[in-house]
PDB file of N, CA and C in Angstrom:
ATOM      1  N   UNK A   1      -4.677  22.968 -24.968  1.00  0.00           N
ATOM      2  CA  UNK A   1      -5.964  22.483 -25.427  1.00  0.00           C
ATOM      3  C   UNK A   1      -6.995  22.725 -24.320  1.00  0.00           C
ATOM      4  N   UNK A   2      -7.866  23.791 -24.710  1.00  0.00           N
ATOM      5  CA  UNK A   2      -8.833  23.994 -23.234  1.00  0.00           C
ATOM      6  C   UNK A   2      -9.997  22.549 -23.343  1.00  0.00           C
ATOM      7  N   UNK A   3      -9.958  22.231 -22.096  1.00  0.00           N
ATOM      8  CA  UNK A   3     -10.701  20.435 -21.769  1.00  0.00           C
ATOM      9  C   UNK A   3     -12.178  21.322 -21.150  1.00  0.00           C
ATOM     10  N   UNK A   4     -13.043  20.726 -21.876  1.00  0.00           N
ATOM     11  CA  UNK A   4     -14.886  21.020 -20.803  1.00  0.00           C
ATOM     12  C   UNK A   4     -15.253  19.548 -20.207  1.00  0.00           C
ATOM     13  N   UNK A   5     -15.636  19.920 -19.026  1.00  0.00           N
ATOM     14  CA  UNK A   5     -16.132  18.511 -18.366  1.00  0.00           C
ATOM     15  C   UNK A   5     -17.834  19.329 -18.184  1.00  0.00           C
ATOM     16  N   UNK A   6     -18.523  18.049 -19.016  1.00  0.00           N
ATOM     17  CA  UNK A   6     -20.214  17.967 -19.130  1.00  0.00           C
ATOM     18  C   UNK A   6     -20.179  16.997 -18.352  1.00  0.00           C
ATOM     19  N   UNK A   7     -20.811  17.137 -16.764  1.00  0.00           N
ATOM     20  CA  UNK A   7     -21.619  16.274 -16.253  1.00  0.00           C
ATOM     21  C   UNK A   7     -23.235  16.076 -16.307  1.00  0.00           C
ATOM     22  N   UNK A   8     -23.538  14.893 -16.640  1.00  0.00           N
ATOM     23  CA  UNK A   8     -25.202  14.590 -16.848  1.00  0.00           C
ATOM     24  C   UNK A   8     -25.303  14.304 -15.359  1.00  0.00           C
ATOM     25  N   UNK A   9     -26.348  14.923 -14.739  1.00  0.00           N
ATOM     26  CA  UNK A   9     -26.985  14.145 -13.460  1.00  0.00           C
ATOM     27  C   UNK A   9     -28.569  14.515 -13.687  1.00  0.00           C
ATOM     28  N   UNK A  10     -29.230  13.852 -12.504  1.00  0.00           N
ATOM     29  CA  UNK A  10     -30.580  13.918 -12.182  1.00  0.00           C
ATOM     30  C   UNK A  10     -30.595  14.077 -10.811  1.00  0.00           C
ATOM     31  N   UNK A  11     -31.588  14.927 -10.572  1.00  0.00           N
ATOM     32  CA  UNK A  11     -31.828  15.448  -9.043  1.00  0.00           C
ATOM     33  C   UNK A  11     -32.125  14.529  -8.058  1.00  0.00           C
ATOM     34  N   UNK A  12     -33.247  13.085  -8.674  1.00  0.00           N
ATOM     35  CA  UNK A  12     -33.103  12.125  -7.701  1.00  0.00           C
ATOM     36  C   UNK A  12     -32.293  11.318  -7.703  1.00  0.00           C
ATOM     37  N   UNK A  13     -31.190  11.364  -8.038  1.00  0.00           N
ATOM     38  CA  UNK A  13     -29.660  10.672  -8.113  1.00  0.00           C
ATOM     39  C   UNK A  13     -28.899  10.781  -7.076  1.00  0.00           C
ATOM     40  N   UNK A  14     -28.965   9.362  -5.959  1.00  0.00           N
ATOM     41  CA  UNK A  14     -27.801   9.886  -4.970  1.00  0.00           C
ATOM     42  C   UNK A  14     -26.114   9.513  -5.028  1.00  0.00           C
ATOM     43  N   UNK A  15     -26.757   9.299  -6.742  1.00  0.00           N
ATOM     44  CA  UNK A  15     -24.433   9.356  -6.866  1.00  0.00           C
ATOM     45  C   UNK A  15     -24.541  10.358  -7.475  1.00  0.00           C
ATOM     46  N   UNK A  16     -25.670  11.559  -8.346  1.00  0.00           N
ATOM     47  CA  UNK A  16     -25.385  12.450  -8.946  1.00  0.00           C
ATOM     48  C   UNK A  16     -25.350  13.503  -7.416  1.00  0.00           C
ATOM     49  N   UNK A  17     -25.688  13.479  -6.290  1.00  0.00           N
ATOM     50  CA  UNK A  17     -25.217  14.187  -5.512  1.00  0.00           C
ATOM     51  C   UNK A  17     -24.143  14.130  -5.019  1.00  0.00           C
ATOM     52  N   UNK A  18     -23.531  12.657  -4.758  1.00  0.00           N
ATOM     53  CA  UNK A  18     -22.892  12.417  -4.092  1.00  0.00           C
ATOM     54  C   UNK A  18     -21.215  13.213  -5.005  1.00  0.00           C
ATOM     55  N   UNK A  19     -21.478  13.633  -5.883  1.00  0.00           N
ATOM     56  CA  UNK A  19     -20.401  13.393  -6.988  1.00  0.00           C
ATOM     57  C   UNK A  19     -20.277  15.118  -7.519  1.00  0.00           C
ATOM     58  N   UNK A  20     -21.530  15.909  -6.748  1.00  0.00           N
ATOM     59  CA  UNK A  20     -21.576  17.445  -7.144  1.00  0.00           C
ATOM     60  C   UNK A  20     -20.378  18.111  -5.818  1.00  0.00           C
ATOM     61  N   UNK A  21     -20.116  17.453  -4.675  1.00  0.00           N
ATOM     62  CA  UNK A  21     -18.937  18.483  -4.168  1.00  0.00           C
ATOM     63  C   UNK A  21     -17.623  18.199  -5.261  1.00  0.00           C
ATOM     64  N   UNK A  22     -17.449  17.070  -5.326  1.00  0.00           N
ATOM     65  CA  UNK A  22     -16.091  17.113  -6.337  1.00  0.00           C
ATOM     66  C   UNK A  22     -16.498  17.973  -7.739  1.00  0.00           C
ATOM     67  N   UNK A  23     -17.270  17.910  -8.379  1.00  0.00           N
ATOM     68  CA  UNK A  23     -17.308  19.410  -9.141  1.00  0.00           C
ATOM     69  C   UNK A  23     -17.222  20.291  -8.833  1.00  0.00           C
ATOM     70  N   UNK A  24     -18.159  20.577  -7.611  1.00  0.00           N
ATOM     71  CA  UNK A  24     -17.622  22.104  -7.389  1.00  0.00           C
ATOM     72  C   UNK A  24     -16.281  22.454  -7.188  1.00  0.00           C
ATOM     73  N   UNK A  25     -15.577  21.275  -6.301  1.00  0.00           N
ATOM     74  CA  UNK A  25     -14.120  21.991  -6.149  1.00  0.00           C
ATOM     75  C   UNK A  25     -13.271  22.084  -7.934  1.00  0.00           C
ATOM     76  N   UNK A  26     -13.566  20.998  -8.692  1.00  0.00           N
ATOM     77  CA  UNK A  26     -13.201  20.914 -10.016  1.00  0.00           C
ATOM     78  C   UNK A  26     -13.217  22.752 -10.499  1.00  0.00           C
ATOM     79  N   UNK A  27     -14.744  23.177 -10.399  1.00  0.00           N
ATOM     80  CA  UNK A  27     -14.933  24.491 -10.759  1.00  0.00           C
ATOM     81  C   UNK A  27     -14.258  25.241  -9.996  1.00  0.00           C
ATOM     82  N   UNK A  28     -14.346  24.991  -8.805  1.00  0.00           N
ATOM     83  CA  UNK A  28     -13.214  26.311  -7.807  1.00  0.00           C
ATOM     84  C   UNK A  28     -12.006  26.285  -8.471  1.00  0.00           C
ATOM     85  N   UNK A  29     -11.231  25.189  -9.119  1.00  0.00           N
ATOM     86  CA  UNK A  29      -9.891  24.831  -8.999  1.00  0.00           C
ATOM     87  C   UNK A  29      -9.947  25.652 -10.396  1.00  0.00           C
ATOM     88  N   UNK A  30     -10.647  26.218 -11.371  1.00  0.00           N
ATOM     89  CA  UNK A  30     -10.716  26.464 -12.603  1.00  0.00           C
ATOM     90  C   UNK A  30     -10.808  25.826 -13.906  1.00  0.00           C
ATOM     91  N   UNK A  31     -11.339  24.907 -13.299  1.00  0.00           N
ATOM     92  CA  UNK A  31     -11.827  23.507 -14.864  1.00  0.00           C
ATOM     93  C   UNK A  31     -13.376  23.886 -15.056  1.00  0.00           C
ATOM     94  N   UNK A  32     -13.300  23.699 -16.470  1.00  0.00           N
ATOM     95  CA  UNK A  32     -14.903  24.529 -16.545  1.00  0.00           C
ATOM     96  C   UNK A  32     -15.457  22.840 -17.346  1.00  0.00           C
ATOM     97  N   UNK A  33     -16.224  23.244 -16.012  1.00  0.00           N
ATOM     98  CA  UNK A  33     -17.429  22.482 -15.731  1.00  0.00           C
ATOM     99  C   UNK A  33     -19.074  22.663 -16.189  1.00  0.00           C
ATOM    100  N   UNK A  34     -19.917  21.944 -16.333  1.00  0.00           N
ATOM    101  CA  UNK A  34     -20.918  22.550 -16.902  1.00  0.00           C
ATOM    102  C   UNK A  34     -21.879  21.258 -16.764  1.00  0.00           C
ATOM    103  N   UNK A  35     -22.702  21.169 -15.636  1.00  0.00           N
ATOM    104  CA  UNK A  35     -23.439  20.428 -15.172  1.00  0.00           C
ATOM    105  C   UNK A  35     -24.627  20.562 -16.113  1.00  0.00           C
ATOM    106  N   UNK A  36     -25.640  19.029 -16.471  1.00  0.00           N
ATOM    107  CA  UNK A  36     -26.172  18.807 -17.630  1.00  0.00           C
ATOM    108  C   UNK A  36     -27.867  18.327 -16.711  1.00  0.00           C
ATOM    109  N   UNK A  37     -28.607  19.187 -16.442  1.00  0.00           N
ATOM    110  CA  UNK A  37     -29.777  17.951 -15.603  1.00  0.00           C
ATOM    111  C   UNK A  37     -30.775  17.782 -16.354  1.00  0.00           C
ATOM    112  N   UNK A  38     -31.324  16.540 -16.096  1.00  0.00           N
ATOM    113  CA  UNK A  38     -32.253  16.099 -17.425  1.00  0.00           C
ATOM    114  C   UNK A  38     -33.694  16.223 -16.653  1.00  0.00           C
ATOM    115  N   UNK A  39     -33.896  16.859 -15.631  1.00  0.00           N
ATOM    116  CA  UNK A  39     -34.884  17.131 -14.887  1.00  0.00           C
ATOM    117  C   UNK A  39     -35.517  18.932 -14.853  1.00  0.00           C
ATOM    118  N   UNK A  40     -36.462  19.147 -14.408  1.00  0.00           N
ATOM    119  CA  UNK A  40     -36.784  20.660 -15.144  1.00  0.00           C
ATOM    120  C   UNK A  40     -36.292  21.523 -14.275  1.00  0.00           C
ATOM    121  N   UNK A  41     -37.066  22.450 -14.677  1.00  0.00           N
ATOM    122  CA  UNK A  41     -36.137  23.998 -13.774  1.00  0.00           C
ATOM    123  C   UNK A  41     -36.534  24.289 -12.387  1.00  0.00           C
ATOM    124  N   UNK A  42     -37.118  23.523 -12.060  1.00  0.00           N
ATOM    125  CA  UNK A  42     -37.526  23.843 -10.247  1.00  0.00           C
ATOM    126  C   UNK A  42     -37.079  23.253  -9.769  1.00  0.00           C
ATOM    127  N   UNK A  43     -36.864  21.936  -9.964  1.00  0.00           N
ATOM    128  CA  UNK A  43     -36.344  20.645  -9.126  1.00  0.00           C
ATOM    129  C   UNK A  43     -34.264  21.065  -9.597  1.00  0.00           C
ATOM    130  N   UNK A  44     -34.571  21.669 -10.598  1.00  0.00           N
ATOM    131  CA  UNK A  44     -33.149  21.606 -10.958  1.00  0.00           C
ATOM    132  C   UNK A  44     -32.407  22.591 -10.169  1.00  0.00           C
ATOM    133  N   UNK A  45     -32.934  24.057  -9.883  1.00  0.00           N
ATOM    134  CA  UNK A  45     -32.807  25.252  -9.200  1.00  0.00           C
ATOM    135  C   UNK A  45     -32.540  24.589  -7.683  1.00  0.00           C
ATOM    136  N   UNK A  46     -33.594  23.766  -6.975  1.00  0.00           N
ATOM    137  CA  UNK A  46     -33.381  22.979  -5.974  1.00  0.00           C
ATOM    138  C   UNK A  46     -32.039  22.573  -5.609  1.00  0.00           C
ATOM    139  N   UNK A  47     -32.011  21.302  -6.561  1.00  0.00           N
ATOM    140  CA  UNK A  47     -30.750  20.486  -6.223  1.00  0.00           C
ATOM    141  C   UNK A  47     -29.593  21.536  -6.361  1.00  0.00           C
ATOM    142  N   UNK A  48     -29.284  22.669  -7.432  1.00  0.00           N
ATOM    143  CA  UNK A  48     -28.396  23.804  -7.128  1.00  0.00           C
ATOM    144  C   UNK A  48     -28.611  24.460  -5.977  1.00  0.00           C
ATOM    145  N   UNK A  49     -29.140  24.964  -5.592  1.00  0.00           N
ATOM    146  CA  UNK A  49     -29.374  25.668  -4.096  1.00  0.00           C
ATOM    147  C   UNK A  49     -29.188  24.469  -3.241  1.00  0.00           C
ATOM    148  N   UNK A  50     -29.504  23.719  -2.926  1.00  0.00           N
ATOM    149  CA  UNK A  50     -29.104  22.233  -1.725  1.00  0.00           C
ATOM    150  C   UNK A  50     -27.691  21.872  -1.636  1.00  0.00           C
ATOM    151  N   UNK A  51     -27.385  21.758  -2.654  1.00  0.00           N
ATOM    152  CA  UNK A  51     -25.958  21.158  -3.186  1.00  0.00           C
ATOM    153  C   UNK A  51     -24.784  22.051  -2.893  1.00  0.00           C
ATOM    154  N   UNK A  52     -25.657  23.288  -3.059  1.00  0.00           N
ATOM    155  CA  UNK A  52     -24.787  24.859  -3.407  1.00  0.00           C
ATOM    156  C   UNK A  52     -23.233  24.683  -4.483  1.00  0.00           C
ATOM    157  N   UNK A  53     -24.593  24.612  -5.847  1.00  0.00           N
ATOM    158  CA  UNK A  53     -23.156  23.995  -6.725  1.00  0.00           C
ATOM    159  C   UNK A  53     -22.806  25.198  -7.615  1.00  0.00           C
ATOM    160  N   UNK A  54     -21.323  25.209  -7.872  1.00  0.00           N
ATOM    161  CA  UNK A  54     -20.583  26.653  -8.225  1.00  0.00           C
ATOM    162  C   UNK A  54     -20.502  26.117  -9.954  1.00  0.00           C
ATOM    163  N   UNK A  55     -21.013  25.768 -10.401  1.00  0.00           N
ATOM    164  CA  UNK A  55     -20.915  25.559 -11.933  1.00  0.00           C
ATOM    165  C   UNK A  55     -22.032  25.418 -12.743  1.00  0.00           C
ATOM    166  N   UNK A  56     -22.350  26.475 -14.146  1.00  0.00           N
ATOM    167  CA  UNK A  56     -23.014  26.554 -14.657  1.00  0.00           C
ATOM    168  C   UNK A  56     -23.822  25.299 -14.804  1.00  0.00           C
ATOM    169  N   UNK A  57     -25.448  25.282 -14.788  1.00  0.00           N
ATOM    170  CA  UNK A  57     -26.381  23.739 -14.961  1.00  0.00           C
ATOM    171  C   UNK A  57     -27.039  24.294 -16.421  1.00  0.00           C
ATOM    172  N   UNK A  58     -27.070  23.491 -17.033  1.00  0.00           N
ATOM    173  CA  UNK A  58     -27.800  23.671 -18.441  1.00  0.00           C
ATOM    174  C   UNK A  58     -29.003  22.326 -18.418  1.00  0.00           C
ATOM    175  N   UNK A  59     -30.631  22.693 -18.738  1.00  0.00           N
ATOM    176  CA  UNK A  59     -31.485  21.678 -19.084  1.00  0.00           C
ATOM    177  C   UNK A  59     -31.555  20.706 -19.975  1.00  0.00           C
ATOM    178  N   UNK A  60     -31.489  19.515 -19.828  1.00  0.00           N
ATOM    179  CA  UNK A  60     -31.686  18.537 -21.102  1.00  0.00           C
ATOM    180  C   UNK A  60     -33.122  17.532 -20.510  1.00  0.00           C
ATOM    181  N   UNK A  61     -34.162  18.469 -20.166  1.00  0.00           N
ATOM    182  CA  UNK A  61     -35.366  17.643 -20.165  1.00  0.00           C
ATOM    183  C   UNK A  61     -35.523  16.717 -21.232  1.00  0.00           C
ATOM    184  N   UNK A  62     -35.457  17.427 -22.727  1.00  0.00           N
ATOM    185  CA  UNK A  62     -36.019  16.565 -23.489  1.00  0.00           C
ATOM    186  C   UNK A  62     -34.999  15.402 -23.995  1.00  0.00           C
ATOM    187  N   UNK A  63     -33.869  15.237 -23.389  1.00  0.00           N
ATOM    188  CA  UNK A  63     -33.036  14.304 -23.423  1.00  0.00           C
ATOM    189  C   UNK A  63     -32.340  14.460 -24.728  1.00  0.00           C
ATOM    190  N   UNK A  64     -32.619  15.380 -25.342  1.00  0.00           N
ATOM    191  CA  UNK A  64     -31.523  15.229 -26.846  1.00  0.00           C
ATOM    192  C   UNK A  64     -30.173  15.352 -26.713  1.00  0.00           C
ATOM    193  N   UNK A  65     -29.585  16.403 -25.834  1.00  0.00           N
ATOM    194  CA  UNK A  65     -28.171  16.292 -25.489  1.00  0.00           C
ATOM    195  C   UNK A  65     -27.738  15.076 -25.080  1.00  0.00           C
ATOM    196  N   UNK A  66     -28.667  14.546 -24.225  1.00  0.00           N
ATOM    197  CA  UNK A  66     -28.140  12.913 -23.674  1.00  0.00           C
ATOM    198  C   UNK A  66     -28.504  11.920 -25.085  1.00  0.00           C
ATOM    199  N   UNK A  67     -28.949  12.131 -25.516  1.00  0.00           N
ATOM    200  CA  UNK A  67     -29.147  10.601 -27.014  1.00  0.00           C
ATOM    201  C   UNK A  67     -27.894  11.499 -27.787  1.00  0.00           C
ATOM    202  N   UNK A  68     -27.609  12.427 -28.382  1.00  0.00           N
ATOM    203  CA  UNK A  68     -26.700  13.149 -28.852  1.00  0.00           C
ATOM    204  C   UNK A  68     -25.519  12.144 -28.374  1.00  0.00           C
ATOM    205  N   UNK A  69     -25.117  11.885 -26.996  1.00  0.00           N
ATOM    206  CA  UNK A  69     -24.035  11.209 -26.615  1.00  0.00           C
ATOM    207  C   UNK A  69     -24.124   9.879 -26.042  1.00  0.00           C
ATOM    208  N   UNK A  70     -25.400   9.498 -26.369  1.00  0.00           N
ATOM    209  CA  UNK A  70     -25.792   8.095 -26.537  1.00  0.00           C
ATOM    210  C   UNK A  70     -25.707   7.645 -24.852  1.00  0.00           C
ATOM    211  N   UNK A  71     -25.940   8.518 -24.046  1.00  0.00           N
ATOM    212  CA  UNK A  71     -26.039   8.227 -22.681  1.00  0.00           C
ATOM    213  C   UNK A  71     -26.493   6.948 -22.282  1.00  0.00           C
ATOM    214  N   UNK A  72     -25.710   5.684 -21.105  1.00  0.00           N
ATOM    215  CA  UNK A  72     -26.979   4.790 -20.766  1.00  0.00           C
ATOM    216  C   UNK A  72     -27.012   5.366 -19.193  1.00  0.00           C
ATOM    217  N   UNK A  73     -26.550   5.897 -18.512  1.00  0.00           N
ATOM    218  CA  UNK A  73     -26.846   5.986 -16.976  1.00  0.00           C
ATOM    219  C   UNK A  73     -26.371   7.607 -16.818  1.00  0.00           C
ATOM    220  N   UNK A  74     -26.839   8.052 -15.389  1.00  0.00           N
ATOM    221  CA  UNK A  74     -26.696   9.122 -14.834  1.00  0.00           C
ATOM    222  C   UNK A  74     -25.864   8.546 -13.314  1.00  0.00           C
ATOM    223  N   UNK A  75     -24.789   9.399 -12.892  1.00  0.00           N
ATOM    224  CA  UNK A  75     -23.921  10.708 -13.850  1.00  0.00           C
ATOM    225  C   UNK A  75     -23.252  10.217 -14.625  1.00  0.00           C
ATOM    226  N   UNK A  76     -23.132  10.449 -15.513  1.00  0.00           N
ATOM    227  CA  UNK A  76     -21.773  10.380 -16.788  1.00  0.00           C
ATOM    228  C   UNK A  76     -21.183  11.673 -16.968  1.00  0.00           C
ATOM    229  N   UNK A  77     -19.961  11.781 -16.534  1.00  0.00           N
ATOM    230  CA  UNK A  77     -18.734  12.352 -17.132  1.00  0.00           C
ATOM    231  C   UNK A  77     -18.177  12.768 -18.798  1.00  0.00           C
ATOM    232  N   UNK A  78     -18.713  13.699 -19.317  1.00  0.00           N
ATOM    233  CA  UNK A  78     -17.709  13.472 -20.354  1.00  0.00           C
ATOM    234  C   UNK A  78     -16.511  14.747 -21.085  1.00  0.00           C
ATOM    235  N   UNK A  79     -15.289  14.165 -20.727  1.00  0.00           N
ATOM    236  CA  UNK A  79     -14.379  15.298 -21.164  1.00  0.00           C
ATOM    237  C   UNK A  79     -14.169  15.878 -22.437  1.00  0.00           C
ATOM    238  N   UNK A  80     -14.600  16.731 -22.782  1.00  0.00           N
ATOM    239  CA  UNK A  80     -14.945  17.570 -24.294  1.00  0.00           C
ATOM    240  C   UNK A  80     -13.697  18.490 -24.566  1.00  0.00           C
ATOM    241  N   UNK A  81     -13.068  18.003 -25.903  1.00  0.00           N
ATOM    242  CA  UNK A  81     -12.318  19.206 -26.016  1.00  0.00           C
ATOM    243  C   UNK A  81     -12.569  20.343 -26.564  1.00  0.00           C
ATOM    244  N   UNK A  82     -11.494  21.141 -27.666  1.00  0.00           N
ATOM    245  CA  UNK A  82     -11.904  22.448 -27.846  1.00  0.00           C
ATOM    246  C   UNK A  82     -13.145  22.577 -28.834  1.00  0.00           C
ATOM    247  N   UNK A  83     -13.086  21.478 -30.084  1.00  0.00           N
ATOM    248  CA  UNK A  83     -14.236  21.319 -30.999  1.00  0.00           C
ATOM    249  C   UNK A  83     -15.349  20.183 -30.347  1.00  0.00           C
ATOM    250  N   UNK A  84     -15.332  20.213 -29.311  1.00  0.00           N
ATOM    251  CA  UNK A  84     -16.540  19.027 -28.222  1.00  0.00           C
ATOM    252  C   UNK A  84     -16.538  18.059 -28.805  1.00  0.00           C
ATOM    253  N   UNK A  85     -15.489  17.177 -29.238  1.00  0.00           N
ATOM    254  CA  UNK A  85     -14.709  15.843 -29.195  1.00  0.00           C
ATOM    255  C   UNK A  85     -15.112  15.437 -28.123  1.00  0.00           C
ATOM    256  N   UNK A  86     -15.238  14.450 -27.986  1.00  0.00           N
ATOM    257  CA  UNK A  86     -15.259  13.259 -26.582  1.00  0.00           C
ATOM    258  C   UNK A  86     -14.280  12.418 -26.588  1.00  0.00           C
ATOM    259  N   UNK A  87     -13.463  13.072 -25.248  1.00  0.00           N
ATOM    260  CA  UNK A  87     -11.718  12.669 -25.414  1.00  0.00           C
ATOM    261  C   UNK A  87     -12.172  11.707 -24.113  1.00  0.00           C
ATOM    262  N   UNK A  88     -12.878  11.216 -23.453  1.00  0.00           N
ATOM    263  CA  UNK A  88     -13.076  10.379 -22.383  1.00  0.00           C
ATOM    264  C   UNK A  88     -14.658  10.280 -22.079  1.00  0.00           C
ATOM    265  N   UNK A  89     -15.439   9.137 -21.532  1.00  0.00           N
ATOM    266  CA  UNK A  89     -16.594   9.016 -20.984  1.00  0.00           C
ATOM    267  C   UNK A  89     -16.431   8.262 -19.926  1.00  0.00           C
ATOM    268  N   UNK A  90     -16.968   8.849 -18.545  1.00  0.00           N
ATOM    269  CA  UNK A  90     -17.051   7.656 -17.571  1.00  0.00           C
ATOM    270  C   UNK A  90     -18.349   7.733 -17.006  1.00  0.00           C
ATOM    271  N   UNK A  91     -19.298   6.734 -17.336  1.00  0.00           N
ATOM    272  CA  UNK A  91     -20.449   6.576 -16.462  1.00  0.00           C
ATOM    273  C   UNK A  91     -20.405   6.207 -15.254  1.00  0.00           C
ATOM    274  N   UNK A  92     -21.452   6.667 -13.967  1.00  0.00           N
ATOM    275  CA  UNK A  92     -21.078   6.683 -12.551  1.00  0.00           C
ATOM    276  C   UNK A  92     -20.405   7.034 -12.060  1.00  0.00           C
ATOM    277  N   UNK A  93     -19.885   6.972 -11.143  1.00  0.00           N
ATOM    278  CA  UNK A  93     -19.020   7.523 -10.254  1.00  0.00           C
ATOM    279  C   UNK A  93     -17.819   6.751  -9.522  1.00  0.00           C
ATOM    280  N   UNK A  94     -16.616   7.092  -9.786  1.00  0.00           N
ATOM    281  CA  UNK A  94     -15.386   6.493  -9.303  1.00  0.00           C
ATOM    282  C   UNK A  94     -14.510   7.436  -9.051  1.00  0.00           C
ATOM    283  N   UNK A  95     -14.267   7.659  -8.029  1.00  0.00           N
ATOM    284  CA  UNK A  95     -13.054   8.509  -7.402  1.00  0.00           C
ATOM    285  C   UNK A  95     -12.073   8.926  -7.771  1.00  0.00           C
ATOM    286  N   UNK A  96     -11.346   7.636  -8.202  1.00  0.00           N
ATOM    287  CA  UNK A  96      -9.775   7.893  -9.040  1.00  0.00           C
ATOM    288  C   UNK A  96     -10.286   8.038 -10.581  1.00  0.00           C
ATOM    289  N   UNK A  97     -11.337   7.712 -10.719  1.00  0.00           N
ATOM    290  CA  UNK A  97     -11.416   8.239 -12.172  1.00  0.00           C
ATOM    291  C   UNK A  97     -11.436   9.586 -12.012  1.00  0.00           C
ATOM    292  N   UNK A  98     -12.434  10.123 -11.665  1.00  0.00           N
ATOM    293  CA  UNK A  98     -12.583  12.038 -11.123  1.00  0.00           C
ATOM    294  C   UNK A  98     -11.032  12.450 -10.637  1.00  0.00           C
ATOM    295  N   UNK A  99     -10.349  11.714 -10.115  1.00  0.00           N
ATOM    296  CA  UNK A  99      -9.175  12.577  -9.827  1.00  0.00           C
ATOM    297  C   UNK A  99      -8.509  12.136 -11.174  1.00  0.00           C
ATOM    298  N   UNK A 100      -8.491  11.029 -11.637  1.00  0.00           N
ATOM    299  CA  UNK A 100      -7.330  11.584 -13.351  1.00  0.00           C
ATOM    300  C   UNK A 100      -8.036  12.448 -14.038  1.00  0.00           C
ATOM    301  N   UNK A 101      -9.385  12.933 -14.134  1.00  0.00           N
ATOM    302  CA  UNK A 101      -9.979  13.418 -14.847  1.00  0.00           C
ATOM    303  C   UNK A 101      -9.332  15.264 -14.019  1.00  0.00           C
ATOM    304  N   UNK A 102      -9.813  15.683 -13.034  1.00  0.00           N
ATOM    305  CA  UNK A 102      -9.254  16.607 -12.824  1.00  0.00           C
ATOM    306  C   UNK A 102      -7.269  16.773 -12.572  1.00  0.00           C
ATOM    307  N   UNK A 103      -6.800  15.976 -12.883  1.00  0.00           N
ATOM    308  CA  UNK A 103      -5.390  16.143 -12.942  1.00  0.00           C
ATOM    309  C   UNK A 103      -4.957  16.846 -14.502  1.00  0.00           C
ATOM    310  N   UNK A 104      -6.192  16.223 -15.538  1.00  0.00           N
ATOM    311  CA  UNK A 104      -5.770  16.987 -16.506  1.00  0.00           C
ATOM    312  C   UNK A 104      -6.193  18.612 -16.895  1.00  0.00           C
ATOM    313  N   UNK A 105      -6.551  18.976 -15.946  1.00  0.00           N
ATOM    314  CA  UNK A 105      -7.398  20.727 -15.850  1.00  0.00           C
ATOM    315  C   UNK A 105      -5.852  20.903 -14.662  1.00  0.00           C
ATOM    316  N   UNK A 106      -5.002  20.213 -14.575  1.00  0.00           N
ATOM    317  CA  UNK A 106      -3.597  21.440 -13.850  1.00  0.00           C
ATOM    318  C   UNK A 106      -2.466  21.294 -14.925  1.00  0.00           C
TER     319      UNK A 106
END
């Protein structure tokens, strides 16, 4: 069953930074990842170049992807399967959550 992890962050988010090296290694490791920023394309280009993050960022300025999944906070986690089911959501950031979450991409 191929698993997508959509992370929502925002650029002035310092748990959505704090929380972009463990994606990237997620993406190094071959879990496809696909970072979600609800902020526009300059500030967003930014925090990718700062961060130097290895996984595709897609825009949700106008927030519809985030009401789509009924978002209340940034970052939220959510593990998507092959028909983008939402097989898990974790809002914020927790460590051992991110590591069960990448245990299931081996």
């Amino acid at each position: 069953m191929p698993l997508r992890l959509l992370a929502f962050l925002q650029t002035d988010c310092p748990t959505c930074r704090l929380i972009a090296p463990y994606l990237n290694r997620l993406a190094e490791q071959g879990a496809a990842v696909t970072g979600v920023s609800q902020d526009d394309e300059a500030v967003t280009s930014q925090f990718a170049t700062q961060l130097k993050i290895r996984f595709p960022i897609t825009r949700d300025a106008d927030f519809q992807l985030s009401r789509q999944y009924d978002l209340v906070t940034v970052p939220t986690l959510l593990l998507l399967d092959e028909h983008d089911a939402v097989l898990r959501s974790e809002p914020g950031f927790d460590k051992g959550v991110l590591n069960e979450i990448a245990a299931l991409f081996n």
